[in-house]
C-alpha atoms as a PDB file:
ATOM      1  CA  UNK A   1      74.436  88.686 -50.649  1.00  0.00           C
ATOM      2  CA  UNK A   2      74.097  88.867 -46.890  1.00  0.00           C
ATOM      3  CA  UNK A   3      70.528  88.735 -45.384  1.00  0.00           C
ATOM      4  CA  UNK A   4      68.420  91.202 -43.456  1.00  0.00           C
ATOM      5  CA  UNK A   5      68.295  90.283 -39.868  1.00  0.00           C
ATOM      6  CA  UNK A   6      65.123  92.368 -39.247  1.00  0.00           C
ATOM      7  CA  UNK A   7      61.853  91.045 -41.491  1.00  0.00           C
ATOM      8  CA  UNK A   8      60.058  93.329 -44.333  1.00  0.00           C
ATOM      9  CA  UNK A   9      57.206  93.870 -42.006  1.00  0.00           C
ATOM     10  CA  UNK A  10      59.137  95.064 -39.427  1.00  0.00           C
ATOM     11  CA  UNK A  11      60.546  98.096 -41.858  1.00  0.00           C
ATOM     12  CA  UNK A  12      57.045  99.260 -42.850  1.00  0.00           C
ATOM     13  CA  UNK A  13      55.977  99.212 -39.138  1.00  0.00           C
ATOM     14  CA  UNK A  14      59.161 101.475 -38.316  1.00  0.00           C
ATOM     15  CA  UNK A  15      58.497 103.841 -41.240  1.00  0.00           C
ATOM     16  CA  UNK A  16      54.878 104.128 -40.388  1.00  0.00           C
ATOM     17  CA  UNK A  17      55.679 105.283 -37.058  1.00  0.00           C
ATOM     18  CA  UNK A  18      58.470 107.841 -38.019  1.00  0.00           C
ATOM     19  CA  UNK A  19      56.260 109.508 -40.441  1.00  0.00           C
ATOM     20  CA  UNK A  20      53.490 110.672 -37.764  1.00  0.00           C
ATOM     21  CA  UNK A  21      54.009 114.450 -37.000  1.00  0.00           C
ATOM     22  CA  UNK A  22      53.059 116.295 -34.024  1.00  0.00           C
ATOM     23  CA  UNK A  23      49.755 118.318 -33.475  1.00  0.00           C
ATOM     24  CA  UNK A  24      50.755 122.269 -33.633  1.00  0.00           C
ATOM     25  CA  UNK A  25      48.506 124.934 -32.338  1.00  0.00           C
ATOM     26  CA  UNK A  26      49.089 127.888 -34.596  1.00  0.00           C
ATOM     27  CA  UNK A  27      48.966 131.161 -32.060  1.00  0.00           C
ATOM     28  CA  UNK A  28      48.503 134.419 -33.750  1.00  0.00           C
ATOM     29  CA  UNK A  29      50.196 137.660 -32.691  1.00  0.00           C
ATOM     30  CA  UNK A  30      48.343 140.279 -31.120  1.00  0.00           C
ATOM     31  CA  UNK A  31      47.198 143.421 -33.194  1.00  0.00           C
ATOM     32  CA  UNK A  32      48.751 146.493 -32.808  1.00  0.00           C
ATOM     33  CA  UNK A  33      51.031 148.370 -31.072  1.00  0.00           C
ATOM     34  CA  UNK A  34      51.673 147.781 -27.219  1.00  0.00           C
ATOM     35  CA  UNK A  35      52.856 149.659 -24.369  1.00  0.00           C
ATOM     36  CA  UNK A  36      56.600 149.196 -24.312  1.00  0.00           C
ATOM     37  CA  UNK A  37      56.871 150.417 -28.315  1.00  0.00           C
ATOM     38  CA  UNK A  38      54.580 153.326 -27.610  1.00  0.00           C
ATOM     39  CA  UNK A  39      56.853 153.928 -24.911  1.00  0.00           C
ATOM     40  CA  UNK A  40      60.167 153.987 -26.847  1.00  0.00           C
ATOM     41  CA  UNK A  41      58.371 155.930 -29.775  1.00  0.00           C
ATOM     42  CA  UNK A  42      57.458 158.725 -27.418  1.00  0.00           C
ATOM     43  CA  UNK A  43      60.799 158.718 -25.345  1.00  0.00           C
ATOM     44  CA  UNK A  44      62.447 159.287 -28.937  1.00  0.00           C
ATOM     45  CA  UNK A  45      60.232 161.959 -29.806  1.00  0.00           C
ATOM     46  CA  UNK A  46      60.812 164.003 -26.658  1.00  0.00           C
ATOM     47  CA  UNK A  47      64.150 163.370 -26.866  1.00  0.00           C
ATOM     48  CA  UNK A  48      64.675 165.176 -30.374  1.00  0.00           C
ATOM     49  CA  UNK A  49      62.460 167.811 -29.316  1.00  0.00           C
ATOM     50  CA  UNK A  50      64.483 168.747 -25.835  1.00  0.00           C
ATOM     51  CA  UNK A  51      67.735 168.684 -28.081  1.00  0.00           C
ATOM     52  CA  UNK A  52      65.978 170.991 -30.851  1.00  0.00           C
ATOM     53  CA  UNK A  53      64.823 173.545 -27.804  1.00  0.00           C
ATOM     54  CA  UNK A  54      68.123 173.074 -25.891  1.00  0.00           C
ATOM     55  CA  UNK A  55      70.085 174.266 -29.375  1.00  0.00           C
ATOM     56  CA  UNK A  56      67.956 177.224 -30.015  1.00  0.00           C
ATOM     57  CA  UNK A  57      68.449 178.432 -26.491  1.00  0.00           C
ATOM     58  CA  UNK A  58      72.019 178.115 -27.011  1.00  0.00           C
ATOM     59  CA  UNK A  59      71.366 179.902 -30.585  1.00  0.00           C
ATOM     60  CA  UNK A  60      70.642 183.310 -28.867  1.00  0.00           C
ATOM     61  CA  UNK A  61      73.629 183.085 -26.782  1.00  0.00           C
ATOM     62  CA  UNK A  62      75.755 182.141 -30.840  1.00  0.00           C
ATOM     63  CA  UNK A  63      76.990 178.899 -29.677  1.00  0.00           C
ATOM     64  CA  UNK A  64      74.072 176.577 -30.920  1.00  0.00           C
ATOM     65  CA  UNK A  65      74.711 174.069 -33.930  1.00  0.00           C
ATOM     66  CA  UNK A  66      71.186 174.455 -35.794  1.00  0.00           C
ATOM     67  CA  UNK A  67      70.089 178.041 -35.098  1.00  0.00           C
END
């Protein structure tokens, strides 16, 4: 059998070192909604309703799709 060119020691050193881990600072998330959702929630919302009041205007003259 050939022999190890590095000595046992030298292996437990190496292993000892790789198995240290980094320190991680665990951040939570901030609660709640923010302004760019509340935003996009109420640019939706108007949206549907100037569609909804655009059709019925459109349904007095017979050419709307929902009234």
């Amino acid at each position: 059998m050939a022999k190890s060119t590095r000595p046992a020691k030298a292996d437990k050193k190496a292993t000892a070192k790789s198995a240290k881990t980094a320190n991680v600072e665990v951040v939570e998330e901030a609660q709640g909604m923010g302004f760019v959702e509340a935003a996009t929630i109420v640019t939706a919302l108007v949206m549907v309703a100037a569609i909804v009041l655009v059709d019925h205007e459109l349904g007095a003259l017979g050419q709307g799709i929902f009234f």
